[in-house]
C-alpha atoms as a PDB file:
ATOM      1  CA  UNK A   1       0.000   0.000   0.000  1.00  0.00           C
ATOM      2  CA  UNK A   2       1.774   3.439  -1.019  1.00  0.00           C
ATOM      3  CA  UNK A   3       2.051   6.762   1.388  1.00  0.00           C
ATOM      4  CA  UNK A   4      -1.428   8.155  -0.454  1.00  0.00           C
ATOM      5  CA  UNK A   5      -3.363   5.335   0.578  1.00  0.00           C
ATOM      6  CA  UNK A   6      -3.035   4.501   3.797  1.00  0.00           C
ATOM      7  CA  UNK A   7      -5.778   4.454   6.129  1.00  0.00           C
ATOM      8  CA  UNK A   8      -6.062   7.624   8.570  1.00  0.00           C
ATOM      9  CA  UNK A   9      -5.075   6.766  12.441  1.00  0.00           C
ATOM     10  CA  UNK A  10      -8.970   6.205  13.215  1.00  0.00           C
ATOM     11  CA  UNK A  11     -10.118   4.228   9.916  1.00  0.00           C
ATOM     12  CA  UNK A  12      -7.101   2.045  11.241  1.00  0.00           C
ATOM     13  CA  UNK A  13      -8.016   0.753  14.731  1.00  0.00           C
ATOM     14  CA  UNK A  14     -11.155   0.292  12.474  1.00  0.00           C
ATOM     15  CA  UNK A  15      -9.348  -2.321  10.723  1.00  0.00           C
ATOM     16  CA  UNK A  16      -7.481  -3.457  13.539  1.00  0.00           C
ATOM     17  CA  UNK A  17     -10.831  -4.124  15.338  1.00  0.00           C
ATOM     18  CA  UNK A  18     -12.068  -6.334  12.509  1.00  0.00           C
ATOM     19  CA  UNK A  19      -8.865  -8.058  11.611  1.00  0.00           C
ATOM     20  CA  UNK A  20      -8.647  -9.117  15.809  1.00  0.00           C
ATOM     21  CA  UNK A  21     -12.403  -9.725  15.946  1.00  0.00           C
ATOM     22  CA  UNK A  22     -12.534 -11.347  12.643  1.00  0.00           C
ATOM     23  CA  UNK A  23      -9.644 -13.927  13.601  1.00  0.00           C
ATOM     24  CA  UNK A  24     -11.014 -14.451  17.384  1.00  0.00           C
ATOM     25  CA  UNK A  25     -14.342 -15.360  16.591  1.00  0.00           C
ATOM     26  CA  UNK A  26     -13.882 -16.787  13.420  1.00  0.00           C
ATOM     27  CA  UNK A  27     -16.509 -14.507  11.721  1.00  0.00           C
ATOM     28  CA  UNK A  28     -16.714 -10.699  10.669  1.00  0.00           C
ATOM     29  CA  UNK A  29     -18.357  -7.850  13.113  1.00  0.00           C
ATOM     30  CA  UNK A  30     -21.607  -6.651  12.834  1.00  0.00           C
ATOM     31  CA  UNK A  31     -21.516  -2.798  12.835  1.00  0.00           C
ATOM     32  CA  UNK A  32     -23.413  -3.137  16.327  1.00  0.00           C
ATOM     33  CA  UNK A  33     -19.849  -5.104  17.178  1.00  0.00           C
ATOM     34  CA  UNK A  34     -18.073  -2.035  16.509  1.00  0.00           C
ATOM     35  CA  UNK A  35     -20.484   0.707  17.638  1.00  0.00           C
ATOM     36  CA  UNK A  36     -20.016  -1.449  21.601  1.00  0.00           C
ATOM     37  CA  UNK A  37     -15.980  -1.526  21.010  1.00  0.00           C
ATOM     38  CA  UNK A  38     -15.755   2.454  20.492  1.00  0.00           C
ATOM     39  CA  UNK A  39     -18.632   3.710  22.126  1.00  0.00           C
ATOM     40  CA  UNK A  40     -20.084   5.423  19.166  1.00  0.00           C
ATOM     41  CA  UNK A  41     -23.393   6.075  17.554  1.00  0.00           C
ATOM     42  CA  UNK A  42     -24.765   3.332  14.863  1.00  0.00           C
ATOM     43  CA  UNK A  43     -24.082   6.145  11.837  1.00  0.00           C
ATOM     44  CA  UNK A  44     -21.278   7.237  13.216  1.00  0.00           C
ATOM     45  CA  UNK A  45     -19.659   2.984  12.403  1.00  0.00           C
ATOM     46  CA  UNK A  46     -21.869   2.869   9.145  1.00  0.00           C
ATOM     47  CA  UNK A  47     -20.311   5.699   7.843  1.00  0.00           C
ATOM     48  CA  UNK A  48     -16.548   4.876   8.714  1.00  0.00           C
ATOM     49  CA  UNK A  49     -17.500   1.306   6.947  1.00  0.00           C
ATOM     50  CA  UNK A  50     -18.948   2.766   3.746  1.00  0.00           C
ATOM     51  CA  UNK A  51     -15.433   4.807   3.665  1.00  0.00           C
ATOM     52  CA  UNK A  52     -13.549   1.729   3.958  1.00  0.00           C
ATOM     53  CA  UNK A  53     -15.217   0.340   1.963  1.00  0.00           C
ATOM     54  CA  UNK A  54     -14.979   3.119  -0.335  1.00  0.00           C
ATOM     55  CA  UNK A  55     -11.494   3.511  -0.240  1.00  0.00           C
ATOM     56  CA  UNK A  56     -10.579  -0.043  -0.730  1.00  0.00           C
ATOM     57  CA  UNK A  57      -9.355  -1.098   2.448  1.00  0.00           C
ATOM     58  CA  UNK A  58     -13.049  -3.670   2.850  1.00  0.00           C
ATOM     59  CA  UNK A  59     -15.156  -5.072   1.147  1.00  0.00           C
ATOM     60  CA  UNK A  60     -19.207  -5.709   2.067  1.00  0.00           C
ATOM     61  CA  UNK A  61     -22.107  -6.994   0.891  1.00  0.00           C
ATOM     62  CA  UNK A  62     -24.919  -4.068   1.456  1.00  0.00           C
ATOM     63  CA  UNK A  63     -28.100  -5.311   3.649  1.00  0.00           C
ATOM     64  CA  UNK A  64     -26.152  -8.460   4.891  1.00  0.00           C
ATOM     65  CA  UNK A  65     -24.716  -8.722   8.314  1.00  0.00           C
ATOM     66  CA  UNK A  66     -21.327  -9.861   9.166  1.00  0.00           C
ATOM     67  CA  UNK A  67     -19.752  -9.773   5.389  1.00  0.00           C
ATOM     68  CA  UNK A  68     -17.271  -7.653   6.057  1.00  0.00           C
ATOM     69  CA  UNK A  69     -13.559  -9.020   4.582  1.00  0.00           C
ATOM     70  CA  UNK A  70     -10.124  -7.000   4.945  1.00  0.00           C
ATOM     71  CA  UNK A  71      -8.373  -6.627   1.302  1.00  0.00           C
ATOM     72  CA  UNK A  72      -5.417  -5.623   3.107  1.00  0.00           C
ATOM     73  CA  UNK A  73      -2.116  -7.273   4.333  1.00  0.00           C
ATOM     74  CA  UNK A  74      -2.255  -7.423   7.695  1.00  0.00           C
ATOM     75  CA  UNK A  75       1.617  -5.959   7.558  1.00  0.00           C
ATOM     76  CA  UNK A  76      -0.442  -2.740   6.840  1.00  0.00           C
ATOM     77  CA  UNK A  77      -2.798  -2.453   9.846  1.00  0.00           C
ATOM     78  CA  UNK A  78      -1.680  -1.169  13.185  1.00  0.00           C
ATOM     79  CA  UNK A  79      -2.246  -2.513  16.824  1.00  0.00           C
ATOM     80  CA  UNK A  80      -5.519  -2.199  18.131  1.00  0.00           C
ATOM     81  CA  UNK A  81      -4.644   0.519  21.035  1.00  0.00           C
END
């Protein structure tokens, strides 16, 4: 992944929380998952997942739960803080 695409310091504890949740439970977060884990509102986690998504760091099937998939080396996510 070059310098101009890496994923801001926010989007990647996003991506650190799915990769470690992902690989300890043996299946994807639900957006609910995530909204617990950093105390946020539900559109406050839909909209950082559409920008993942957006920016190629996920991929997700719309109106299905739990389909979220990293399309990034795990080399290029950070430690969950």
């Amino acid at each position: 992944m070059d310098a101009s695409n890496q994923p801001t310091a926010k989007q990647g504890q996003y991506l650190a929380f799915i990769y470690y949740y992902t690989k300890l439970n043996r299946q994807p977060p639900a957006e609910s998952d995530m909204q617990r884990y950093f105390r946020t509102s539900p559109p406050t986690v839909h909209n950082m997942v559409v920008k993942l998504c957006e920016r190629g760091f996920i991929s997700r099937e719309p109106g299905r739960s739990r389909t979220i998939r990293l399309l990034v080396d795990r080399d290029s996510i950070p430690d969950l803080d």
